[in-house]
C-alpha atoms as a PDB file:
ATOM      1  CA  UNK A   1      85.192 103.037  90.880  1.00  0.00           C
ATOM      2  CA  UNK A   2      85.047 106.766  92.692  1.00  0.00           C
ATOM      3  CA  UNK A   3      85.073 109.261  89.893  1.00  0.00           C
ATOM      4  CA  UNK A   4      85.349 111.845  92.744  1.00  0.00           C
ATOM      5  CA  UNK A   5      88.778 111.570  95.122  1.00  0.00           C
ATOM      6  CA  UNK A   6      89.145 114.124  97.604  1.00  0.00           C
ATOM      7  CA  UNK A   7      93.106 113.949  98.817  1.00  0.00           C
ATOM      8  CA  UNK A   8      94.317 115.774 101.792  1.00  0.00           C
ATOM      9  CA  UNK A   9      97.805 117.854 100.468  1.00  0.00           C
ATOM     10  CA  UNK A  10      99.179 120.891 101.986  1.00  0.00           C
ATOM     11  CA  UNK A  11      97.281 124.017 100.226  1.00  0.00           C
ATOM     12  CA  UNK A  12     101.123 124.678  98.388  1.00  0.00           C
ATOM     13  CA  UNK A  13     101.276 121.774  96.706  1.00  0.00           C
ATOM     14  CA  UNK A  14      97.601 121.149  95.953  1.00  0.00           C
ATOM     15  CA  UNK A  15      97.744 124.518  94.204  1.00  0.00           C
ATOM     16  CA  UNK A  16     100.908 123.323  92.137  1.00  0.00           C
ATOM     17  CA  UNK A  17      99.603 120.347  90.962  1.00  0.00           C
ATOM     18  CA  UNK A  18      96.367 122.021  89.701  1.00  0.00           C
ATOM     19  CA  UNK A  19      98.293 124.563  87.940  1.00  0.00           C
ATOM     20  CA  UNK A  20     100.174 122.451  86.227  1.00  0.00           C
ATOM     21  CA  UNK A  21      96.876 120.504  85.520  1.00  0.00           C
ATOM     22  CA  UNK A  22      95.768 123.488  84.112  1.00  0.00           C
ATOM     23  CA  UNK A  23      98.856 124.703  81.946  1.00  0.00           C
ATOM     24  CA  UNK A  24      99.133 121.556  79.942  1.00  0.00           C
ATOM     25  CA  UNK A  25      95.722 121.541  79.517  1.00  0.00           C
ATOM     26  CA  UNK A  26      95.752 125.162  78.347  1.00  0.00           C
ATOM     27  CA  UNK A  27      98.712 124.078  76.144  1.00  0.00           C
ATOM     28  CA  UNK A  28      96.654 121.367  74.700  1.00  0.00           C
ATOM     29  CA  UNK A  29      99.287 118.783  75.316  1.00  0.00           C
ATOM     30  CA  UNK A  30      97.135 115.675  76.088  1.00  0.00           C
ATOM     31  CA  UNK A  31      97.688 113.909  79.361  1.00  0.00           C
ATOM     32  CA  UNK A  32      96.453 111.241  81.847  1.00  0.00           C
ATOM     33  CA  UNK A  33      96.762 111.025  85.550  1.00  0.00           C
ATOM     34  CA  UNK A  34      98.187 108.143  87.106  1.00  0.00           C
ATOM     35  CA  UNK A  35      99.683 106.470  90.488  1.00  0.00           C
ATOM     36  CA  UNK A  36      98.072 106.955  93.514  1.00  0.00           C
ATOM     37  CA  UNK A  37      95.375 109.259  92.794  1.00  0.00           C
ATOM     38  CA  UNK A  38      94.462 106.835  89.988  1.00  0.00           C
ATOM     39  CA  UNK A  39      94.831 103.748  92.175  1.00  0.00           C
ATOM     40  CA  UNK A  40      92.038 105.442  95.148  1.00  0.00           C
ATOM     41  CA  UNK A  41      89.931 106.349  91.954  1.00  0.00           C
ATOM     42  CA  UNK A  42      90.164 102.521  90.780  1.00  0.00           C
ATOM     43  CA  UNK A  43      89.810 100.735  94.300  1.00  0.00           C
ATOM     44  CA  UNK A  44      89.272 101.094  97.699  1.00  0.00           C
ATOM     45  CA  UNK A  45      92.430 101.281  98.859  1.00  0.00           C
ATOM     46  CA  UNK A  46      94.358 104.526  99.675  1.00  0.00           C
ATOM     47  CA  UNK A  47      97.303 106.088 100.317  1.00  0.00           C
ATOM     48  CA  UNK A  48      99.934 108.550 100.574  1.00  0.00           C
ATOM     49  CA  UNK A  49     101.754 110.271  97.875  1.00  0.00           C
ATOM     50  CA  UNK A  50     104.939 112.068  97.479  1.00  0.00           C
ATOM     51  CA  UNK A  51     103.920 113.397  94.193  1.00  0.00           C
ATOM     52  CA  UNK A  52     101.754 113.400  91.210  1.00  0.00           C
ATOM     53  CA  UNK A  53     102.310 111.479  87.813  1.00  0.00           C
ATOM     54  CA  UNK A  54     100.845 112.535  84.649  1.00  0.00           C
ATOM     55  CA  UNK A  55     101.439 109.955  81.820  1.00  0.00           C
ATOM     56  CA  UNK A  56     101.669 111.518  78.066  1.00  0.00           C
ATOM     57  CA  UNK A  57     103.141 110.113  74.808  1.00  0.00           C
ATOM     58  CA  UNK A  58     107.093 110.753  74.376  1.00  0.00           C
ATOM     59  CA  UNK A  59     105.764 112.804  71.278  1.00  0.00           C
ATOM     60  CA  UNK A  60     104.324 115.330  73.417  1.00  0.00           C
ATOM     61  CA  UNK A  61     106.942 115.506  75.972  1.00  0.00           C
ATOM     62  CA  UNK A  62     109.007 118.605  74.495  1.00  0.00           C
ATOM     63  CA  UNK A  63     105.418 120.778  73.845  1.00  0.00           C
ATOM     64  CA  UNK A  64     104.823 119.767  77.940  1.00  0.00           C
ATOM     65  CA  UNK A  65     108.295 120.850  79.133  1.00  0.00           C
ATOM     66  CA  UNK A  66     108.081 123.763  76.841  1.00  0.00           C
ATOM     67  CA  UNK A  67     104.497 124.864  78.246  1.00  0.00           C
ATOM     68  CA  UNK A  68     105.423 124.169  82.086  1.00  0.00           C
ATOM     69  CA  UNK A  69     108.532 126.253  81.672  1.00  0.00           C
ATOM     70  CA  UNK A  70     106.623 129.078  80.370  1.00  0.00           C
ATOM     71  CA  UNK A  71     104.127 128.831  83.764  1.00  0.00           C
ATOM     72  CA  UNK A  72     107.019 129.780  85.325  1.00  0.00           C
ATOM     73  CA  UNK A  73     108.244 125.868  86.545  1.00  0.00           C
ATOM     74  CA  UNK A  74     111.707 124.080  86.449  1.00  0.00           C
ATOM     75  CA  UNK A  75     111.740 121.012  84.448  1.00  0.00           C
ATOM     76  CA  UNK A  76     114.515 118.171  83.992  1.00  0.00           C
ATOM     77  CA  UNK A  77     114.332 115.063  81.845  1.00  0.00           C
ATOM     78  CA  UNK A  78     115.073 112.597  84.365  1.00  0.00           C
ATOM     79  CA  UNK A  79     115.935 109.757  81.941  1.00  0.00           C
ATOM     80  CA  UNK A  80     115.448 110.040  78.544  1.00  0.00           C
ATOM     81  CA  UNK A  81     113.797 106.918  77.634  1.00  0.00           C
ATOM     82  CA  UNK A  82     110.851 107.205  80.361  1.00  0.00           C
ATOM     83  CA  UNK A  83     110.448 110.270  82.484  1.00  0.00           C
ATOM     84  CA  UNK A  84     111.061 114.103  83.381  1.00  0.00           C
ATOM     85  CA  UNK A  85     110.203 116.015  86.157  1.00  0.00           C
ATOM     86  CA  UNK A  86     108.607 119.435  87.226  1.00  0.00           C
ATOM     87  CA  UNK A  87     109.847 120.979  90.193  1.00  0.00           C
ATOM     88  CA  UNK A  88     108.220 124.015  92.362  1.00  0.00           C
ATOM     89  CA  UNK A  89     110.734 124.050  95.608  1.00  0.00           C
ATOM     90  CA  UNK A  90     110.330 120.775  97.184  1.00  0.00           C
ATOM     91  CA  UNK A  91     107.361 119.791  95.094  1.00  0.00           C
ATOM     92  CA  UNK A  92     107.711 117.354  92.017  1.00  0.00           C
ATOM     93  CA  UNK A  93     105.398 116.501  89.302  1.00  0.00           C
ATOM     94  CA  UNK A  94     106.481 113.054  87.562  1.00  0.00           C
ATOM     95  CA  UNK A  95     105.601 113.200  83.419  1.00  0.00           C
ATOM     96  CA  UNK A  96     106.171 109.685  82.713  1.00  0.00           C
ATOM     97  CA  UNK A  97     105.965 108.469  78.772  1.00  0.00           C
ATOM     98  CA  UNK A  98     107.004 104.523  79.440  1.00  0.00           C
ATOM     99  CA  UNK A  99     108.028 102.393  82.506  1.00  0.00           C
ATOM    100  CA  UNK A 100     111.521 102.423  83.375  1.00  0.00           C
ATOM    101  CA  UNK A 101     112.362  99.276  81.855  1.00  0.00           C
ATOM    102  CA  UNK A 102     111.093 100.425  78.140  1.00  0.00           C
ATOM    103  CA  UNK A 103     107.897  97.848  78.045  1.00  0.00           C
ATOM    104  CA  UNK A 104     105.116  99.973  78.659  1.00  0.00           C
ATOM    105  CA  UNK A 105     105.802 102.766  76.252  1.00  0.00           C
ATOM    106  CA  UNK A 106     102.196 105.461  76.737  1.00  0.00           C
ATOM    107  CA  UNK A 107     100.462 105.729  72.923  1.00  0.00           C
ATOM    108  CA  UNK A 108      97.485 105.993  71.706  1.00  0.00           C
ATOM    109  CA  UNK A 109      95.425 103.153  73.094  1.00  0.00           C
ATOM    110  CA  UNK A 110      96.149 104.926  76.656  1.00  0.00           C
ATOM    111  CA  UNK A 111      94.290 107.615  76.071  1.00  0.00           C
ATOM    112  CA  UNK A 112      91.545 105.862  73.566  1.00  0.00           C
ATOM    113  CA  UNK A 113      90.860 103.786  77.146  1.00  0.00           C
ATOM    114  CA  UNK A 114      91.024 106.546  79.719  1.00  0.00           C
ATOM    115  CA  UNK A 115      88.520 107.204  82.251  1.00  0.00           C
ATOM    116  CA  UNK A 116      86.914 110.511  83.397  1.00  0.00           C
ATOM    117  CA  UNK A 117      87.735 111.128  87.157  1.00  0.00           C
ATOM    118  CA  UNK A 118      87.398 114.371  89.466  1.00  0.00           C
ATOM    119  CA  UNK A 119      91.006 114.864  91.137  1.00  0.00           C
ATOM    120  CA  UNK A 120      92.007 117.918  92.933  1.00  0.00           C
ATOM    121  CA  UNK A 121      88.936 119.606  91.790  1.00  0.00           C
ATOM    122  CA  UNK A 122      90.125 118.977  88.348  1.00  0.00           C
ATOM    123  CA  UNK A 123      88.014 117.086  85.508  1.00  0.00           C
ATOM    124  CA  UNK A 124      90.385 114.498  84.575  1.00  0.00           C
ATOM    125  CA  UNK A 125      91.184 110.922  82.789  1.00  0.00           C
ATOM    126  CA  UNK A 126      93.072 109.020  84.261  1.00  0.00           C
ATOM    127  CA  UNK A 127      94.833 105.960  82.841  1.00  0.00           C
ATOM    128  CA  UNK A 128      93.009 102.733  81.962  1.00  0.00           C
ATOM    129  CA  UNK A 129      93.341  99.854  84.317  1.00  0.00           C
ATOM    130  CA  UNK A 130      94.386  97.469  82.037  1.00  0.00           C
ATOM    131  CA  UNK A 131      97.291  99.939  81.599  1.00  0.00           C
ATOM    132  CA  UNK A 132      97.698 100.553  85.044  1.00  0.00           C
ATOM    133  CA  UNK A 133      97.762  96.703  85.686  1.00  0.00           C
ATOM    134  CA  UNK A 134     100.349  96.051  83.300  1.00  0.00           C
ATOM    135  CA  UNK A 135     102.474  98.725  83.916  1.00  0.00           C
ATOM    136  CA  UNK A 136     102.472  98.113  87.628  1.00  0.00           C
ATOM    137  CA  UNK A 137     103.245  94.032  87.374  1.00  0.00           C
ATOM    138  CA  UNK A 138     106.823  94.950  86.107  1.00  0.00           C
ATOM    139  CA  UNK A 139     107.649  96.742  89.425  1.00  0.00           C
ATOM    140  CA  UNK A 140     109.240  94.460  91.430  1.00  0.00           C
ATOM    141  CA  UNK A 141     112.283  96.081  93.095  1.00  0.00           C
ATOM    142  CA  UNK A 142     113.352  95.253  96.695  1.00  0.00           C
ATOM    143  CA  UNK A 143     112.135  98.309  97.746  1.00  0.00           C
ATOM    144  CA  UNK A 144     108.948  98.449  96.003  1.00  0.00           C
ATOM    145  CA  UNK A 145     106.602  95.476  94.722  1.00  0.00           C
ATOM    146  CA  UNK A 146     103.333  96.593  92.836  1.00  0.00           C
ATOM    147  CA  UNK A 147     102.167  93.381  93.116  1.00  0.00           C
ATOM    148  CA  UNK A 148      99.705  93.997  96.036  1.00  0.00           C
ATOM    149  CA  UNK A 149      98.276  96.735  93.713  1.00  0.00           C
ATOM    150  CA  UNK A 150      97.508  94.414  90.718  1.00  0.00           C
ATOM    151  CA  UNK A 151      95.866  91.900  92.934  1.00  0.00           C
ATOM    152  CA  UNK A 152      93.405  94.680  94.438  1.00  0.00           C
ATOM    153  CA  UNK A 153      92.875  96.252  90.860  1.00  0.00           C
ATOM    154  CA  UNK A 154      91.820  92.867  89.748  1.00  0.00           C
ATOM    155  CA  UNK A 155      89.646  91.996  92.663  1.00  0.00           C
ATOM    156  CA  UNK A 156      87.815  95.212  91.899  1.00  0.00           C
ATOM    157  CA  UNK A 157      87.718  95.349  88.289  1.00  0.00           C
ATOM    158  CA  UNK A 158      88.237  91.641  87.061  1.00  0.00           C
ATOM    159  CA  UNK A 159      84.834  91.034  85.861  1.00  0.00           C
ATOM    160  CA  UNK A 160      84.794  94.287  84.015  1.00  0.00           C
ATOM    161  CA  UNK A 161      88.439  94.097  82.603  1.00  0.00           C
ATOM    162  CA  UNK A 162      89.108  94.036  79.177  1.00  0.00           C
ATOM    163  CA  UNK A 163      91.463  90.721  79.501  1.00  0.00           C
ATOM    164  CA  UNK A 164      91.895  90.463  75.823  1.00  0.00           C
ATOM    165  CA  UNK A 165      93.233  93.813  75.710  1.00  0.00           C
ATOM    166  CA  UNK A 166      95.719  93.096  78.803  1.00  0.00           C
ATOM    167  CA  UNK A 167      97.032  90.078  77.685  1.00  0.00           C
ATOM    168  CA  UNK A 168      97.771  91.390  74.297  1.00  0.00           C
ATOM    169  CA  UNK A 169      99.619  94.148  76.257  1.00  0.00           C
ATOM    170  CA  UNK A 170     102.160  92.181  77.792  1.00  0.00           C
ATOM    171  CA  UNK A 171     102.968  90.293  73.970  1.00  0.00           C
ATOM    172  CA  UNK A 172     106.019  87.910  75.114  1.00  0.00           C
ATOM    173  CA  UNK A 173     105.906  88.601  78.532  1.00  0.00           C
ATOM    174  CA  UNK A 174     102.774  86.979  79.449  1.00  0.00           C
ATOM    175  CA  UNK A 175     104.222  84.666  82.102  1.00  0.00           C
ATOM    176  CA  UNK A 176     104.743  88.105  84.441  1.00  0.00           C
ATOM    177  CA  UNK A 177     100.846  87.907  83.944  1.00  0.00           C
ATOM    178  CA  UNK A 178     100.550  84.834  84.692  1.00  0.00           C
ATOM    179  CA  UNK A 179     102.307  84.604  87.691  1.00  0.00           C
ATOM    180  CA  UNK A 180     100.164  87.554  89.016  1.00  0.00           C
ATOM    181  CA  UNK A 181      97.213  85.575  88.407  1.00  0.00           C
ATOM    182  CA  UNK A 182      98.358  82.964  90.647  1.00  0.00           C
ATOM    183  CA  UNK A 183      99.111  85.054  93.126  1.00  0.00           C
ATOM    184  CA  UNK A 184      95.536  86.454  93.047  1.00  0.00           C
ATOM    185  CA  UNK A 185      94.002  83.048  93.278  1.00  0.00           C
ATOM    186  CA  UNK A 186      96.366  82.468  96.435  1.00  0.00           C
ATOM    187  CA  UNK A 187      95.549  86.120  97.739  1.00  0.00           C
ATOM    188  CA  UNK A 188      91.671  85.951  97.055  1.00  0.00           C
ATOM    189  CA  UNK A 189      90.704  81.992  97.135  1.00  0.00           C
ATOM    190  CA  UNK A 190      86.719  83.092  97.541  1.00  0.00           C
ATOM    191  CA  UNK A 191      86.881  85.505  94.496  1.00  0.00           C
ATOM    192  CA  UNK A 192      88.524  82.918  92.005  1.00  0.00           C
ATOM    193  CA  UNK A 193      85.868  84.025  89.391  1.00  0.00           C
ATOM    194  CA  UNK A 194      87.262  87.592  88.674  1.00  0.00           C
ATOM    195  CA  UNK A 195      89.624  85.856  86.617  1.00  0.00           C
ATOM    196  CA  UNK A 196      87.913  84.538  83.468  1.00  0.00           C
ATOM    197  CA  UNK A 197      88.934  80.446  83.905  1.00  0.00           C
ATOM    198  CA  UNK A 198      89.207  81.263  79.365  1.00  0.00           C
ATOM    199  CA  UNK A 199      92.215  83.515  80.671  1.00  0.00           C
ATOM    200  CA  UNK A 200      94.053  81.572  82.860  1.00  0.00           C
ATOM    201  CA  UNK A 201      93.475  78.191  80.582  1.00  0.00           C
ATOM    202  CA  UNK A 202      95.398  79.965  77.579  1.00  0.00           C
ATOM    203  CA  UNK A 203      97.768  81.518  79.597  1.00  0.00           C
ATOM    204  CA  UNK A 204      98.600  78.170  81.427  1.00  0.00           C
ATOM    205  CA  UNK A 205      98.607  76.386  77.760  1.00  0.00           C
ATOM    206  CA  UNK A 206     101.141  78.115  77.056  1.00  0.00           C
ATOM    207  CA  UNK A 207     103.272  76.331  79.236  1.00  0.00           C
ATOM    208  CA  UNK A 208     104.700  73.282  77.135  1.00  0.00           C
ATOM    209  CA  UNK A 209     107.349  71.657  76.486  1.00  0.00           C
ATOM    210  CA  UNK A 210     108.688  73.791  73.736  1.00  0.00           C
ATOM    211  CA  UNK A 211     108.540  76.836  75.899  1.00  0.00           C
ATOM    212  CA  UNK A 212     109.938  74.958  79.046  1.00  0.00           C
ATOM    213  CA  UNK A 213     113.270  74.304  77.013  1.00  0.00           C
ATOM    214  CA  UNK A 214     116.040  76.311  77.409  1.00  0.00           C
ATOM    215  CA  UNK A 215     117.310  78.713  75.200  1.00  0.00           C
ATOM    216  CA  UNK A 216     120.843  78.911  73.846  1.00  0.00           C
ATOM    217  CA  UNK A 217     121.349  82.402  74.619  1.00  0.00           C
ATOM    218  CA  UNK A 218     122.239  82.881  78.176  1.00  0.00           C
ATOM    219  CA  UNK A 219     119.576  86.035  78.634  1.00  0.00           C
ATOM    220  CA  UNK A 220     118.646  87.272  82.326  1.00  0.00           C
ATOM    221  CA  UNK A 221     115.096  88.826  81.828  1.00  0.00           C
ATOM    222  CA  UNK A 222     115.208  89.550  85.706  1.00  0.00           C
ATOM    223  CA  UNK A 223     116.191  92.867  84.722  1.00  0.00           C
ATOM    224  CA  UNK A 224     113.447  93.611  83.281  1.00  0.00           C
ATOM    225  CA  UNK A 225     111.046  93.118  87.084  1.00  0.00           C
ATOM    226  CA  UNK A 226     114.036  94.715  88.931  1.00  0.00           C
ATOM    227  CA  UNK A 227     116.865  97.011  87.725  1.00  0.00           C
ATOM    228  CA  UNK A 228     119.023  96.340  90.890  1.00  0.00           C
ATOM    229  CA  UNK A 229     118.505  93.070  91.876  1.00  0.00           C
ATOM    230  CA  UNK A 230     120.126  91.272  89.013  1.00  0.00           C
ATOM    231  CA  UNK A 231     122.950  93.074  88.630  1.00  0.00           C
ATOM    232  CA  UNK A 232     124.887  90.210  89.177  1.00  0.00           C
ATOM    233  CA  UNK A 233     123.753  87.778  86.935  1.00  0.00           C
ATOM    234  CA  UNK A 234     124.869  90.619  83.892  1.00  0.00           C
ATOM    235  CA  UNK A 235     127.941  92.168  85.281  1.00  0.00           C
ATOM    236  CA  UNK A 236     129.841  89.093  87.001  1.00  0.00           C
ATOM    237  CA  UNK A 237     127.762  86.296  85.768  1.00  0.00           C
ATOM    238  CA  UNK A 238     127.768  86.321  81.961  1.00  0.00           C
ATOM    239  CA  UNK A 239     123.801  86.668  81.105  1.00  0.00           C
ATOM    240  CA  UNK A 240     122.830  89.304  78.610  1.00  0.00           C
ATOM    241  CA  UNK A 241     120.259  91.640  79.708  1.00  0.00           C
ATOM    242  CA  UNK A 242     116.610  91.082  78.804  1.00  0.00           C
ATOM    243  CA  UNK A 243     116.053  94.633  78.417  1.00  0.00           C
ATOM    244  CA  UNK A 244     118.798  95.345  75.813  1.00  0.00           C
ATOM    245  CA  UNK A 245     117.357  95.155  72.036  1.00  0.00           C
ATOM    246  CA  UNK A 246     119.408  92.409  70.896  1.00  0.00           C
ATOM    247  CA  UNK A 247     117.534  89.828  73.219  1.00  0.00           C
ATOM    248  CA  UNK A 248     114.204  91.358  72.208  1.00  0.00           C
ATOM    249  CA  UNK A 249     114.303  94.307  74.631  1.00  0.00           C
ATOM    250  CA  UNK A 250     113.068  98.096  74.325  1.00  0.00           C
ATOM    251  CA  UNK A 251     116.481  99.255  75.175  1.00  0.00           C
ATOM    252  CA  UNK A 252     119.729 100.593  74.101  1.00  0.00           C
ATOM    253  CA  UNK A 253     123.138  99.761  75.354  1.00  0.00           C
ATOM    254  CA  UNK A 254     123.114 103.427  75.946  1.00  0.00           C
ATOM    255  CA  UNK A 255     120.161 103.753  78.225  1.00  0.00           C
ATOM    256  CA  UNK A 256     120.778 100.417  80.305  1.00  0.00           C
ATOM    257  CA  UNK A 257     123.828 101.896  81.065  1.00  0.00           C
ATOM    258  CA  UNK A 258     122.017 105.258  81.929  1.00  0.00           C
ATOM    259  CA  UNK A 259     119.613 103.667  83.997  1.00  0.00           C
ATOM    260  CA  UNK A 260     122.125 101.902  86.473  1.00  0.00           C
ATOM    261  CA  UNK A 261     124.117 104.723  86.513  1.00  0.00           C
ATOM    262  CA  UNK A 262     121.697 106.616  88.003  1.00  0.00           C
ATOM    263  CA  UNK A 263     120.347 103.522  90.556  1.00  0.00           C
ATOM    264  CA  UNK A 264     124.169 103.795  91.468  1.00  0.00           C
ATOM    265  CA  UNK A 265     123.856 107.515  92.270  1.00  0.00           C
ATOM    266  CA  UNK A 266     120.800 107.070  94.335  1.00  0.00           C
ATOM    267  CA  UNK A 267     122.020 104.354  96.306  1.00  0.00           C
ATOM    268  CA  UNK A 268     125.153 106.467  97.510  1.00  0.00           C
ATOM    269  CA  UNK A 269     122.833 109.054  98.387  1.00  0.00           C
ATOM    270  CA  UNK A 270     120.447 106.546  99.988  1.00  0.00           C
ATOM    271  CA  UNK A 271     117.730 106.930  98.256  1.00  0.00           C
ATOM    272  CA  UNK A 272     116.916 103.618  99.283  1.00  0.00           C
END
């Protein structure tokens, strides 16, 4: 782990994000960082960013818009379920509360787990990696796949990884754990034993015959790794979608539709 990240931005926008650093922290709304700059902090692998995400709880979201207005900054809820934005010109701050598909809601146990980081010059915490992990195994979009960055989070921290913690995360969807744990063996092959074999044994019990039968409900949970790609199965195809609440799901009827009403916008404005 490198609690100190230096990232080269333009002096603009490195000044933007600090200040708005510094105005929620002067607001006392509690925050984490996240994405990229927590990813270099976790693992040796960089990159470049188009922007900066701070995670908070949904119960602090009005007191943050409220206080980032007040420094003077535009702010939009982007979708209500998930994440709003801070604008300065060009320049966008992401506050993100869940994940887009309502699984990874940001509470307590966030912050209770956070690590201290330098970023930007700032003292920081940034979001636990068992958080980061889970959050990021849900992204699976044609576009964009997180699934490189749980395999490298895992290589670094797997022996250090509270795994009881992560699995609890994911409750019912453990098999989108699983199947990132078989990818890492694949991936890694001479660093098998970041993976406790405990983990993977009651993770792979799982797998019977009771939970290999179908279901009666005709449910597409594909929905829930990829808002676009399985489209098809719910609108032409008959399946219900795994992220609605009556399957089990985070979501209303009301924000599903929200949510592919706005992929719809963004892919007639190619946004992807």
């Amino acid at each position: 782990m490198n609690p100190v990240v230096p990232f080269k931005l333009k002096p603009g926008t490195a000044a933007f994000y600090r200040h708005v650093m510094e105005c929620l922290a002067e607001a006392k709304v509690p925050f984490l960082l996240g994405g990229t700059y927590a990813f270099e902090v976790y693992t040796d692998v960089g990159g470049a960013t188009k922007d900066l995400d701070i995670f908070l709880k949904g119960s602090d979201l009005k007191g943050a818009l409220e206080a980032l207005e007040g420094c003077g900054y535009q702010t939009s809820v982007h979708s209500p379920h998930w994440i709003a934005k801070v604008r300065d010109g060009k320049e966008v701050v992401d506050l993100i509360f869940n994940s887009g598909n309502g699984m990874c809601p940001v509470d307590d146990g966030w912050f209770r787990h956070a690590r201290p980081a330098e970023v930007l010059g700032q003292q920081v915490r940034i979001v636990p990696v068992e958080e980061m992990i889970w959050q990021k195994s849900f992204i699976q979009e044609r576009e964009r796949f997180d699934g490189a960055d749980v395999l490298h989070l895992i290589r670094v921290h797997g022996r250090t990884l509270d795994w009881e913690r992560l699995v609890d995360r994911f409750g019912a969807n453990w098999p989108v754990l699983l199947a990132h744990l078989v990818l890492y063996d694949y991936v890694y092959p001479s660093l098998r034993d970041r993976v406790p074999t405990a983990v993977l044994e009651e993770l792979v019990g799982r797998i019977g015959l009771a939970a290999r039968s179908s279901t009666e409900e005709r449910v597409c949970n594909g929905t829930v790794l990829s808002r676009a790609q399985y489209l098809p199965d719910v609108e032409e195809l008959g399946f219900i979608d795994g992220r609605l609440k009556q399957t089990g799901g985070p979501l209303s009827r009301q924000a599903v539709r929200f949510e592919t009403e706005r992929l719809r916008r963004e892919l007639q404005n190619g946004e992807h």
